[in-house]
Protein backbone atom coordinates (compact mmCIF):
# COMPACT_ATOMS: atom_id res chain seq x y z
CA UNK A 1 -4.56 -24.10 17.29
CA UNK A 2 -6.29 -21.00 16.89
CA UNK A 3 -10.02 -19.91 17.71
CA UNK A 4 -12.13 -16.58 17.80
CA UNK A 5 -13.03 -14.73 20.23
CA UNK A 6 -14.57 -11.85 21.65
CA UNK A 7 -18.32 -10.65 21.68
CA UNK A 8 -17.25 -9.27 18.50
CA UNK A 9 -14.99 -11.60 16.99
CA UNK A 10 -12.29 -8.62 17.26
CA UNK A 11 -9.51 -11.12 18.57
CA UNK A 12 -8.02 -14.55 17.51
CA UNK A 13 -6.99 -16.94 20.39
CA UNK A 14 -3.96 -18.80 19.22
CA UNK A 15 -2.27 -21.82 21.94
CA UNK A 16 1.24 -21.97 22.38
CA UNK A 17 3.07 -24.78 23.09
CA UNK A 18 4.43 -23.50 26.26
CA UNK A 19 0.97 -22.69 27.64
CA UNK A 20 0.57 -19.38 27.39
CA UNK A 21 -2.36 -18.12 25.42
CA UNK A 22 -1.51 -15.85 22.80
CA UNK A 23 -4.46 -13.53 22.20
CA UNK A 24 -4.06 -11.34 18.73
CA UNK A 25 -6.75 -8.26 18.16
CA UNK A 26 -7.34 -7.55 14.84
CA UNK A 27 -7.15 -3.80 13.93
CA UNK A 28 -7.56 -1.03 11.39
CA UNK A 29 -5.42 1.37 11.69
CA UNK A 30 -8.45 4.00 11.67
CA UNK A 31 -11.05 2.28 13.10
CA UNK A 32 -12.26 3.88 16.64
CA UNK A 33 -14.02 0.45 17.55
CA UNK A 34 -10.22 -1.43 17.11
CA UNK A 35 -8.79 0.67 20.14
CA UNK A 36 -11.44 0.36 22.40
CA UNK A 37 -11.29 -3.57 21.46
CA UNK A 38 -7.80 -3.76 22.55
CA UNK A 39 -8.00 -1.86 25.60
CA UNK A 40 -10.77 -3.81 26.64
CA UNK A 41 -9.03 -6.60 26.13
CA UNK A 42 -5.90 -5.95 27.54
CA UNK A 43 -8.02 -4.89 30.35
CA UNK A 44 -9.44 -7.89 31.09
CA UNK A 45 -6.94 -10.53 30.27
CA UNK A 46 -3.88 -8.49 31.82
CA UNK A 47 -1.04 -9.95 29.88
CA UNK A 48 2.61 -10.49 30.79
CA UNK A 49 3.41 -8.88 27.51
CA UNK A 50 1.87 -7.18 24.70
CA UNK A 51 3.50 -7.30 21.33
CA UNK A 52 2.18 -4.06 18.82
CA UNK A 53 2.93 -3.79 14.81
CA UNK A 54 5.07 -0.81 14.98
CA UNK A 55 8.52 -0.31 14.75
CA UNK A 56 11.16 1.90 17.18
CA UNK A 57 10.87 4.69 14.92
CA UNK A 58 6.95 4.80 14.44
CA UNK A 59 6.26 4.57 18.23
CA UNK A 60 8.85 7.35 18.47
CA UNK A 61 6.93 9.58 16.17
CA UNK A 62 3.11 8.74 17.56
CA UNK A 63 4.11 9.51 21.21
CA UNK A 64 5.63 12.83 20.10
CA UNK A 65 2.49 13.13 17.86
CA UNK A 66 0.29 12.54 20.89
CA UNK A 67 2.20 14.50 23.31
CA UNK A 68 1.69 17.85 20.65
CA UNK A 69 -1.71 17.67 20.96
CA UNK A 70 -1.38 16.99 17.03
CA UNK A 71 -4.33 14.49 16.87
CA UNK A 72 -4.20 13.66 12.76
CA UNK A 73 -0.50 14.44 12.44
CA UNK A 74 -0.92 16.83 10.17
CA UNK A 75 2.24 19.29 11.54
CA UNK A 76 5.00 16.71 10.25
CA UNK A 77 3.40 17.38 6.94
CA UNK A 78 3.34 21.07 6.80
CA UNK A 79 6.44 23.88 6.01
CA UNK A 80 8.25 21.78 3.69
CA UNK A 81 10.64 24.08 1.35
CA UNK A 82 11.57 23.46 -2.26
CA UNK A 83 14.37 22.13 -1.62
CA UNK A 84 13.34 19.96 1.15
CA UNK A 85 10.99 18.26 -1.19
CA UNK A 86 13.67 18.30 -3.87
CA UNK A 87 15.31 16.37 -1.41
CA UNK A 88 12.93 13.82 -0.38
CA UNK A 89 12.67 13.17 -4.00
CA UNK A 90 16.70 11.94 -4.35
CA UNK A 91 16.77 10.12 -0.82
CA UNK A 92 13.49 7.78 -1.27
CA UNK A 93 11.47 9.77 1.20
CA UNK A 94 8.60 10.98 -1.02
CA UNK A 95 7.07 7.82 -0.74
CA UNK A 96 6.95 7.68 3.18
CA UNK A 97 5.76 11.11 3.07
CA UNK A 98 2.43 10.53 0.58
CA UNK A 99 1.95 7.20 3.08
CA UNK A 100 1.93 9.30 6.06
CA UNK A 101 -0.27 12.28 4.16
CA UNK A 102 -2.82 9.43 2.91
CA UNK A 103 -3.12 8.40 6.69
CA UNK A 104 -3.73 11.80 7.68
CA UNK A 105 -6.29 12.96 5.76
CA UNK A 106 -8.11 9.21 6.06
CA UNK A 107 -8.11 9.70 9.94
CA UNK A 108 -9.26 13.27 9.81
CA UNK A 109 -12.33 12.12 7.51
CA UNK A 110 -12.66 9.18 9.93
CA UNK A 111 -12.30 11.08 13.11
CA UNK A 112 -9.84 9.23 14.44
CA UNK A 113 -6.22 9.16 14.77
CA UNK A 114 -4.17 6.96 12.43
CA UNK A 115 -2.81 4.17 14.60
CA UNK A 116 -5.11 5.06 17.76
CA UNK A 117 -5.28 1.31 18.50
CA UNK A 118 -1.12 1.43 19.19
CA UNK A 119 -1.71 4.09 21.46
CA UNK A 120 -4.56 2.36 23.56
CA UNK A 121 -2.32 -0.85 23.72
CA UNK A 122 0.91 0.98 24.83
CA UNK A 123 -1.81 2.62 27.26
CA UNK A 124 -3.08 -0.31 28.78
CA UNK A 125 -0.03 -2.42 28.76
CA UNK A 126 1.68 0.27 30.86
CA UNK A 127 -1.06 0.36 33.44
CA UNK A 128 -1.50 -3.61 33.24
CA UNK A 129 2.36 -3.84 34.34
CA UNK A 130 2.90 -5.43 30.78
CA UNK A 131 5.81 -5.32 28.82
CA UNK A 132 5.74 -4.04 25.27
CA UNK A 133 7.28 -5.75 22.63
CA UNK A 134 7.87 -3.73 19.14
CA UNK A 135 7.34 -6.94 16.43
CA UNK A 136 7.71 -4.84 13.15
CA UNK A 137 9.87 -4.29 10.65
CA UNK A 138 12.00 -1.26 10.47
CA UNK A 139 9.66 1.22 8.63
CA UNK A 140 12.70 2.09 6.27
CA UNK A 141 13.99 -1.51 5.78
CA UNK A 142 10.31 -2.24 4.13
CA UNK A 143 10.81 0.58 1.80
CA UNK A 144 14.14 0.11 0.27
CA UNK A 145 12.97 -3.90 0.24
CA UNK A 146 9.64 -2.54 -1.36
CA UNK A 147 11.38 -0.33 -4.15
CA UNK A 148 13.84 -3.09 -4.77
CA UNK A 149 11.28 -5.73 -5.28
CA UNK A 150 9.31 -3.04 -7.73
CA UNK A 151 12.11 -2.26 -9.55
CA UNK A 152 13.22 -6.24 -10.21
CA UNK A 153 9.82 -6.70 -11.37
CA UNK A 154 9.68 -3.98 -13.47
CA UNK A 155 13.01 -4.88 -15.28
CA UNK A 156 11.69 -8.46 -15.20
CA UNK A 157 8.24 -7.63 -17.16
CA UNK A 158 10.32 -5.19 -19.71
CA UNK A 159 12.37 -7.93 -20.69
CA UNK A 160 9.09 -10.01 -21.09
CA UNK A 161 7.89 -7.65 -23.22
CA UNK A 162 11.02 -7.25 -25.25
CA UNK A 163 11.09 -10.93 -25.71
CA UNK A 164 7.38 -10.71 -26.75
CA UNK A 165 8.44 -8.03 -29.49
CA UNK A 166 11.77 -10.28 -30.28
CA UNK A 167 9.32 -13.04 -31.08
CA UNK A 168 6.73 -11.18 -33.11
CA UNK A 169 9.31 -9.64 -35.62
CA UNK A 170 11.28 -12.95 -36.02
CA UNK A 171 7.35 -14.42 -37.04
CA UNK A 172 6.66 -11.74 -39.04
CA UNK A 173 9.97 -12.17 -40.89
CA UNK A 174 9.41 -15.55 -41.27
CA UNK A 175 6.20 -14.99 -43.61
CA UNK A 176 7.92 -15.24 -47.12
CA UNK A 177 6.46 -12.58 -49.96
CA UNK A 178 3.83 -15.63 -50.99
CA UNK A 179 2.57 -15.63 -47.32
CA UNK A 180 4.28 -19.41 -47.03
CA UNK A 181 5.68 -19.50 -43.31
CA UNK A 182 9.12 -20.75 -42.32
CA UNK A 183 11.86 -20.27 -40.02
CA UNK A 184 14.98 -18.62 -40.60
CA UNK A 185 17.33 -21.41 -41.58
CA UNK A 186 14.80 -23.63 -42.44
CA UNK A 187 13.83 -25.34 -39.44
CA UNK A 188 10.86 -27.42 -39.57
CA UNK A 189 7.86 -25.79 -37.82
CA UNK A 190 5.69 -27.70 -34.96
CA UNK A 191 2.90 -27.53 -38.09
CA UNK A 192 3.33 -28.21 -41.75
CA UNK A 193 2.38 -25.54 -44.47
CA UNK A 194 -0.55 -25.96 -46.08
CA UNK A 195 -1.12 -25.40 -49.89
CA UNK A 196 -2.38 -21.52 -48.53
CA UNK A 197 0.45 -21.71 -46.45
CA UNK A 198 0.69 -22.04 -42.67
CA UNK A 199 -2.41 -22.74 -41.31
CA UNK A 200 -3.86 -20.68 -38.12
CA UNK A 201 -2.05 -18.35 -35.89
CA UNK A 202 1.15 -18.73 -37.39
CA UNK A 203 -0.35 -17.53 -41.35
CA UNK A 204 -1.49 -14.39 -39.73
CA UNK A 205 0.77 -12.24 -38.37
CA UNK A 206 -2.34 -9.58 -37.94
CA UNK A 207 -3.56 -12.19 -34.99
CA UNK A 208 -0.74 -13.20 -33.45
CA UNK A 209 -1.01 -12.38 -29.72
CA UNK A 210 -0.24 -8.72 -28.92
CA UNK A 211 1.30 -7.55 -25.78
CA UNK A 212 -1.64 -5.81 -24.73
CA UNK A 213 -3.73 -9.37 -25.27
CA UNK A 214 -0.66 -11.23 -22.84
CA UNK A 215 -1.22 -8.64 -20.24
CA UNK A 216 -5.36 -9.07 -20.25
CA UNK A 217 -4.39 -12.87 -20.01
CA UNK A 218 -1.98 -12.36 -17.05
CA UNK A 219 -4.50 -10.31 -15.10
CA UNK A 220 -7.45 -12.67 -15.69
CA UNK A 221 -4.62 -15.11 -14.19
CA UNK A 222 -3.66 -13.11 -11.13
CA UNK A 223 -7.44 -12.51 -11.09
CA UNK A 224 -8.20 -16.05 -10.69
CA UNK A 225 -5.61 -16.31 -8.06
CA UNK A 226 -7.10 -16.46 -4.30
CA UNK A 227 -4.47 -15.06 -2.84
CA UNK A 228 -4.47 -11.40 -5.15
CA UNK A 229 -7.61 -11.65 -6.57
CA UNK A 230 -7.77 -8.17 -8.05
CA UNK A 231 -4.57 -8.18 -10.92
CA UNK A 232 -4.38 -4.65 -11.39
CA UNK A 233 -3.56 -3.76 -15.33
CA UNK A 234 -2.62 0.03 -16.78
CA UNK A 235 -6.33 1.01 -17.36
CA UNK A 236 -6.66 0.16 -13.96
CA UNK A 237 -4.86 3.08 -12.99
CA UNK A 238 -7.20 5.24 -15.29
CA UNK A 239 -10.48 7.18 -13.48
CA UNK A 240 -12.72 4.62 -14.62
CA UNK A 241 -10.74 1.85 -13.15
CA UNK A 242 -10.65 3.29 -9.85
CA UNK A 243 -13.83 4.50 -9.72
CA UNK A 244 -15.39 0.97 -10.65
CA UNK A 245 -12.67 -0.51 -7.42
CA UNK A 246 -14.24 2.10 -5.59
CA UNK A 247 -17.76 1.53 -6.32
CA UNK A 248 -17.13 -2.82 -5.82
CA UNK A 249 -15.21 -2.19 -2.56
CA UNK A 250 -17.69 0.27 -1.08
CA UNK A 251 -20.79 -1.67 -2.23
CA UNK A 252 -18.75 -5.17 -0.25
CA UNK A 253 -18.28 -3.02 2.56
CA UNK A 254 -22.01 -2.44 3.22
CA UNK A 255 -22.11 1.52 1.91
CA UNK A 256 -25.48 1.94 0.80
CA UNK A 257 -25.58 4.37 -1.95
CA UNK A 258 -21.32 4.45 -3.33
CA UNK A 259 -22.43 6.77 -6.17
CA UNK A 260 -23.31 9.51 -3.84
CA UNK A 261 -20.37 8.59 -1.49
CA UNK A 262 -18.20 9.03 -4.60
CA UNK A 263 -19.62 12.62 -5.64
CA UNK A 264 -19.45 13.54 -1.99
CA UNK A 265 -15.42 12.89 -2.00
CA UNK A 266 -14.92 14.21 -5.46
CA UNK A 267 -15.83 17.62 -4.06
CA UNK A 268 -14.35 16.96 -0.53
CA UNK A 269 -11.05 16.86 -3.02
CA UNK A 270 -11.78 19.30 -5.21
CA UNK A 271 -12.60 21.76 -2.58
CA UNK A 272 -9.60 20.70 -0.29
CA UNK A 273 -7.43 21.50 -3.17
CA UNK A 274 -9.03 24.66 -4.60
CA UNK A 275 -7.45 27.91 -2.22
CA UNK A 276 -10.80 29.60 -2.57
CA UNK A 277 -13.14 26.96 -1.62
CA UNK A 278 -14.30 25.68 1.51
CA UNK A 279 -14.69 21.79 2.57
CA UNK A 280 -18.27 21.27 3.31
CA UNK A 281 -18.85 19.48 6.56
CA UNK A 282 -21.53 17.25 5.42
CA UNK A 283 -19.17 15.72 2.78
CA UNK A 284 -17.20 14.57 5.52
CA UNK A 285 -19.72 13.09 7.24
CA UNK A 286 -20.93 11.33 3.88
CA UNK A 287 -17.43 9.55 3.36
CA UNK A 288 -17.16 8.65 7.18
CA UNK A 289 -20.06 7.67 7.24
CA UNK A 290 -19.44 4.89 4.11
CA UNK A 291 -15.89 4.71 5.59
CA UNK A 292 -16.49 3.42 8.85
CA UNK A 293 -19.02 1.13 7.55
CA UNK A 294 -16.26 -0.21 4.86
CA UNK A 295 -13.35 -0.34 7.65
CA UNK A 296 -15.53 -2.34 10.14
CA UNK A 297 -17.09 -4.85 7.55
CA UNK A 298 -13.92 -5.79 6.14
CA UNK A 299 -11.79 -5.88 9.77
CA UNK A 300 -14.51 -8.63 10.93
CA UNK A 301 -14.13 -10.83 7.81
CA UNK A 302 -10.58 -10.51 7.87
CA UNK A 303 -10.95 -11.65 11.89
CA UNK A 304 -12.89 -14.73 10.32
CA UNK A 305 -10.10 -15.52 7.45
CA UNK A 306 -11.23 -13.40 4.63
CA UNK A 307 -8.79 -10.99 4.46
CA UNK A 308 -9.30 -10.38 0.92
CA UNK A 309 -10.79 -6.99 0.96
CA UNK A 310 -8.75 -5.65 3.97
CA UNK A 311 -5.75 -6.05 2.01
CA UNK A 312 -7.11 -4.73 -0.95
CA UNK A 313 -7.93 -1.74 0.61
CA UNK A 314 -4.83 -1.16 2.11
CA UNK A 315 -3.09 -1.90 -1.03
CA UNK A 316 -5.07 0.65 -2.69
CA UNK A 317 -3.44 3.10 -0.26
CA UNK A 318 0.05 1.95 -0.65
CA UNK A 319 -0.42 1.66 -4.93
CA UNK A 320 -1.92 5.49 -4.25
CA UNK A 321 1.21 6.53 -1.83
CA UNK A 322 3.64 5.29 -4.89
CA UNK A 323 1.53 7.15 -7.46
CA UNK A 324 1.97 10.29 -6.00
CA UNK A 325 5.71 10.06 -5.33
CA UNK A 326 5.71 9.10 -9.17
CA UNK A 327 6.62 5.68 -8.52
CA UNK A 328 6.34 2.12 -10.23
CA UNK A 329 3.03 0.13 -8.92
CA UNK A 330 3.80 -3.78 -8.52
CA UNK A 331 1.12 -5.92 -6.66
CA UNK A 332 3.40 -8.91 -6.25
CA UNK A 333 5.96 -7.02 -4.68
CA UNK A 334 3.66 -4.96 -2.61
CA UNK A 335 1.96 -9.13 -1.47
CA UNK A 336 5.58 -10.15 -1.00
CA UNK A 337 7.48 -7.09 1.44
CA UNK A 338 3.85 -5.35 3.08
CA UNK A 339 1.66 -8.22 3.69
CA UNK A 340 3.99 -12.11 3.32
CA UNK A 341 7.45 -11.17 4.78
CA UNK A 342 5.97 -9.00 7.88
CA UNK A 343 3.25 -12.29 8.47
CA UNK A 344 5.95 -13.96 8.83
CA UNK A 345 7.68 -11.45 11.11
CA UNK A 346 4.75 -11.08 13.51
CA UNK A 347 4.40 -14.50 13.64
CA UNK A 348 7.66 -15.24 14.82
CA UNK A 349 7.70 -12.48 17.27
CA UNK A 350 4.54 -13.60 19.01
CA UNK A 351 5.60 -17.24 19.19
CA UNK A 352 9.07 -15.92 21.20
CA UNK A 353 6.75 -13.98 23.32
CA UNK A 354 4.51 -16.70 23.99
CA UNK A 355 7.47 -18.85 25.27
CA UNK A 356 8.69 -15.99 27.21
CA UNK A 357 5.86 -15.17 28.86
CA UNK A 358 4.66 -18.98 29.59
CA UNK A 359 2.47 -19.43 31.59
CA UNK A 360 0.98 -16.12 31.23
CA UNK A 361 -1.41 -14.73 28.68
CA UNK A 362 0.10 -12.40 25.53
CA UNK A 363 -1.75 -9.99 23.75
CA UNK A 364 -0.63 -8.65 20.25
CA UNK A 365 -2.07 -6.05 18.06
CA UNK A 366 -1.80 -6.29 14.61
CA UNK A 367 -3.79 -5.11 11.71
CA UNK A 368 -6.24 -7.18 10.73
CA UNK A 369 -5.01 -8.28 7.11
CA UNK A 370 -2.32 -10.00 9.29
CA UNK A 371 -4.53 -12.58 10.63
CA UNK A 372 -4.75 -14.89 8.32
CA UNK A 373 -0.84 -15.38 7.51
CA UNK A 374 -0.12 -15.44 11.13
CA UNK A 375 -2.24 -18.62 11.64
CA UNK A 376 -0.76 -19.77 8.11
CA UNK A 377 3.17 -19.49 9.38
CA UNK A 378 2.15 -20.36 13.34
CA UNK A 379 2.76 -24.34 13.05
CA UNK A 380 6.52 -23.52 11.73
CA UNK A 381 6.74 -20.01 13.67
CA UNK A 382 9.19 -21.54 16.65
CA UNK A 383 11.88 -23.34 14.09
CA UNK A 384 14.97 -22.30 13.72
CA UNK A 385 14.57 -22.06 10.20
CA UNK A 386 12.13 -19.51 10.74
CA UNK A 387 14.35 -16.92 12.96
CA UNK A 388 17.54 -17.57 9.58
CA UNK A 389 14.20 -16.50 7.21
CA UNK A 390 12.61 -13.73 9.75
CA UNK A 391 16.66 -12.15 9.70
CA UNK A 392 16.83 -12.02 6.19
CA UNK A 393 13.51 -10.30 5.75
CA UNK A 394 14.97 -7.67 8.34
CA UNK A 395 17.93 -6.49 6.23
CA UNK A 396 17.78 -4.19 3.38
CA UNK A 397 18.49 -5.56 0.07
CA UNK A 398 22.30 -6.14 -0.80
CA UNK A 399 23.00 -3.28 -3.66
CA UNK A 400 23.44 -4.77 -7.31
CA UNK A 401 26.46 -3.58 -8.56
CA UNK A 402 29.27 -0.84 -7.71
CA UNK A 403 27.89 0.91 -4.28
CA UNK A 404 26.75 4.48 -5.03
CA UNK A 405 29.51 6.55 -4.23
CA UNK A 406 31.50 4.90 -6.20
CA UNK A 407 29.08 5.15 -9.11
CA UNK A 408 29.04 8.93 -8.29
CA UNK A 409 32.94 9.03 -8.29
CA UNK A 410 32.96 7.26 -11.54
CA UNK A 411 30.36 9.72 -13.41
CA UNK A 412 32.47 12.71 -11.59
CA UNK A 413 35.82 11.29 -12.86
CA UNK A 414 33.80 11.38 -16.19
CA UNK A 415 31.71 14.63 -16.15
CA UNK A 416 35.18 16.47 -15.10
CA UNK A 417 37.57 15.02 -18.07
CA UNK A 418 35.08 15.81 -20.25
CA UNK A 419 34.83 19.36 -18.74
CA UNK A 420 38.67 19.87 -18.79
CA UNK A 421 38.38 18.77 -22.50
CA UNK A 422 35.60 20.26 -23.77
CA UNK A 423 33.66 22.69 -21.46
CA UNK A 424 30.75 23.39 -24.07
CA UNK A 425 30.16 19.88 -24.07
CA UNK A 426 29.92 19.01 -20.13
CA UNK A 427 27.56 22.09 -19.89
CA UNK A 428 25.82 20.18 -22.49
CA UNK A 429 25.44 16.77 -20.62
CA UNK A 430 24.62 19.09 -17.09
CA UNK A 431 21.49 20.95 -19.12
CA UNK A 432 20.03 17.69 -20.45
CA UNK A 433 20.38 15.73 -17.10
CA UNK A 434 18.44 18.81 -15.54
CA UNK A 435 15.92 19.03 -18.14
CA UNK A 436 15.84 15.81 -17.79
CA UNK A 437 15.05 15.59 -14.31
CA UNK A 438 12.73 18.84 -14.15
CA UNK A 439 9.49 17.82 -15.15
CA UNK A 440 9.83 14.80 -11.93
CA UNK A 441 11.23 17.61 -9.46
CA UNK A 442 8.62 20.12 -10.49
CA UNK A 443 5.81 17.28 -9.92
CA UNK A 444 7.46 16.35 -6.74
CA UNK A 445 7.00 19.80 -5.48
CA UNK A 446 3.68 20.99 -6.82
CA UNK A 447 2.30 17.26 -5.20
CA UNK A 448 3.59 17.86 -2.10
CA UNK A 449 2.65 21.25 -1.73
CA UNK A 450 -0.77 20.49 -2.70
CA UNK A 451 -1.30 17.42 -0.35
CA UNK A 452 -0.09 19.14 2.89
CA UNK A 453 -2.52 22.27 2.10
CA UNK A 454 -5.32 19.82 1.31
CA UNK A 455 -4.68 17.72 4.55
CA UNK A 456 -4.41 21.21 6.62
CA UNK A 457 -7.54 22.30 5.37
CA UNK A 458 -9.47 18.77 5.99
CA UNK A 459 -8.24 18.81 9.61
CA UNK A 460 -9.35 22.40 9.80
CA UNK A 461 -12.53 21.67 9.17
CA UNK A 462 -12.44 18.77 11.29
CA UNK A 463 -11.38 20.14 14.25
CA UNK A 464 -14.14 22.77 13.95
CA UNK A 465 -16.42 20.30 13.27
CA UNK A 466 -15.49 18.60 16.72
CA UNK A 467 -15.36 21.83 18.32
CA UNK A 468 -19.21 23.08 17.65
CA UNK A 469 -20.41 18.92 18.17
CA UNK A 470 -21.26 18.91 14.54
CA UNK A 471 -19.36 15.31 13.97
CA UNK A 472 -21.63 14.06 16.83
CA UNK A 473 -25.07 15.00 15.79
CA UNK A 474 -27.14 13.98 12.73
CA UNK A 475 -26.09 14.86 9.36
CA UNK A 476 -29.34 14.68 8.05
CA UNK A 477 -27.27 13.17 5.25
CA UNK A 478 -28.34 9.87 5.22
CA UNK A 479 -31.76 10.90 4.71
CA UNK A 480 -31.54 12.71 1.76
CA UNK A 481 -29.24 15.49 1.79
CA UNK A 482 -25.71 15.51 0.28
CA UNK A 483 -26.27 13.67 -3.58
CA UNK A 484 -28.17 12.01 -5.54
CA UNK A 485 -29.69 8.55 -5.60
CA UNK A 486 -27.30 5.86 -6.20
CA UNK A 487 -27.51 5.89 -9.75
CA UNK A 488 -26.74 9.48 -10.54
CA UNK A 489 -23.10 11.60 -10.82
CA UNK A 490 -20.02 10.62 -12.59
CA UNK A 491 -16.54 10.88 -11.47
CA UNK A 492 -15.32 13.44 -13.50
């Protein structure tokens, strides 16, 4: 049993069988109004235990954060060699790294610092007397899980589309020189020639359904599909695709005029990214502005069971994070590890510390998109069956195959016969695996370089913005200044 609560709606009351009330705050995880939610309500309920969505290793890393003074966390992202980044590339860090840069510069334009509402809780809780209780997922275990998921579904929608191309070829094969249809081995067909031959889609090859054509079908499917309403296609990944998500989410999440928004963040990038060029304060305030309106909007329907565009919007950041470390996007297997599997985790983890805490009051923090699948698994959340799932969604996937240093100890075993042999050769093989790999490394460093310069910059300007009480006074933005009306600009 589960009901709202709060003034405003920020927190779910959920009943546990024990007793003990299990109170769950909503957050985004840069939204200024989430903290002071949960310290107000940790406040004021004073909980035997309060259970956060973080991890040993990401609580480790904000209270050092904190403790530096370091409010946007930009120093973990700066002074990276070459061959630090050439190194992030091999070990699977890139991707942790673009997540963590994405959440710095989003704080920085939002004021606030990524994960603020952790910090309040861990606050609070300490001066209630209240245990803490880390509920998430090791931050690396969803990773590897994450990459695993992406690359099964990658190999499974290649074989799809070799199957697809299989299929077309034998059809196309099948057309005799007369255009009279048959099957190799003359099997009947599910429809009998006519005297023009085969009749409809089978006659003509030119309309039989193209790959491209499948993949519009399967996104108008996924589209259709409550739970990912937003199947995301290649020419979604194009500038016009995202700036049409853009426009739809920011327009849902009450931002008056997106256009201008959108112009005022195209130069907010382009001038965090030119050396020369200086990020104009006002464009900050523009996009915070829009940003806070967005966060907010969608945190209170996701509090209410539309969680929809919360999860969106943090899948947008995730799909952005793996697009920068030149990864594979997959939406199913971003549903299934960041949002299904840790709803499931959370769940469980408040239910045990509801029981422990009977008859006293918990309070967990979780981000909002959360909500929903936490009511969803709580009927089930205290059965055994649950913990067996909850520890197999805490391991890293088994490897597929030969473990790598044995691969590596093969390919050496290899690489060196062939060198013994013939030493024009292996130099051969060593030049085209590092041409190979070249373009990918020289991305990976250009990227990274670029992003922790950007974010330095933002937070620059930022911090003098807070110093001289700019942030806190009126922009005069919103009255005019800073674009054009909401019809004008392109994102180009």
């Amino acid at each position: 049993m589960a009901e709202g609560g709060g003034e405003t709606g920020s927190y779910i009351m959920i009943q546990h069988p024990s007793g003990s009330k299990v109170y769950v705050v909503g957050t985004a995880h840069v939204s200024r109004k989430a903290a002071q939610d949960v310290a107000a309500l940790i406040d004021r309920v004073s909980p035997a235990a309060v259970v956060l969505e973080l991890d040993e290793g990401r609580e480790k890393k904000m209270l050092e954060q904190e403790q530096q003074g370091d409010t946007f966390g930009v120093r973990k992202l700066q002074g990276k060699s070459k061959w630090q980044i050439v190194k992030m590339a091999f070990t699977g860090e890139a991707f942790p790294y673009f997540m963590a840069t994405i959440f710095t510069i989003t704080g920085a334009v939002m004021g606030t610092t990524p994960g603020s509402e952790f910090l309040a809780a861990d606050a609070a809780a300490r001066a209630a007397g209240a245990q803490v209780v880390l509920a998430d997922r090791d931050q690396d275990v969803t990773l590897q899980r994450l990459q695993y998921y992406t690359a099964a579904l990658t190999r499974q929608d290649s074989r799809r589309k070799a199957d697809s191309q299989r299929l077309r070829r034998v059809m196309d094969q099948s057309v005799d020189a007369e255009g009279r249809g048959g099957v190799p081995g003359g099997f009947p067909t599910d429809t009998a020639p006519s005297a023009g031959g085969m009749p409809g889609i089978l006659s003509r090859p030119d309309v039989l359904p193209s790959t491209r054509e499948e993949e519009a079908a399967e996104e108008v499917r996924v589209a259709q599909t409550p739970d990912d309403p937003w199947g995301l296609g290649p020419q979604e990944n194009s500038e016009e695709g995202m700036r049409r998500r853009l426009t739809e989410m920011m327009k849902e999440g009450g931002c008056l005029r997106p256009n201008a928004v959108l112009e005022a963040a195209k130069r907010l990038f382009k001038a965090g990214m030119d050396p020369k060029s200086s990020i104009d304060p006002l464009d900050v305030l523009a996009v915070r502005e829009c940003g806070e309106s967005l966060v907010e909007t969608f945190r209170q329907r996701a509090m209410k069971g539309d969680d929809t565009w919360l999860q969106r919007l943090e899948r947008e950041q995730v799909a952005g994070a793996k697009g920068a470390a030149g990864m594979e996007r997959s939406n199913l297997a971003i549903q299934k590890v960041i949002v299904d599997e840790r709803d499931l985790i959370l769940a469980r983890r408040l239910w045990e510390a509801g029981e422990e805490a009977s008859p006293l009051p918990v309070v967990g923090v979780v981000g909002a998109g959360h909500i929903k699948g936490i009511q969803r698994y709580w009927a089930t959340a205290g059965d055994p069956s649950t913990e067996a799932t909850v520890q197999r969604y805490l391991q890293a996937p088994a490897e597929q195959g030969p473990p790598g240093w044995a691969t590596a100890a093969v390919g050496g075993l290899v690489l060196g016969t062939i060198a013994y042999r013939r030493p024009r050769a292996a130099a051969f093989f060593v030049g085209a695996a590092t041409l190979m790999a070249a373009p990918y490394l020289g991305f990976m460093v250009i990227t990274v370089n670029r992003f922790s310069k950007f974010a330095s910059k933002l937070v620059s300007t930022v911090e003098g913005m807070d110093a001289t009480g700019f942030a806190s006074g009126e922009s005069g933005w919103a009255g005019g200044g800073g674009g054009g009306d909401d019809d004008a600009g392109e994102w180009k």
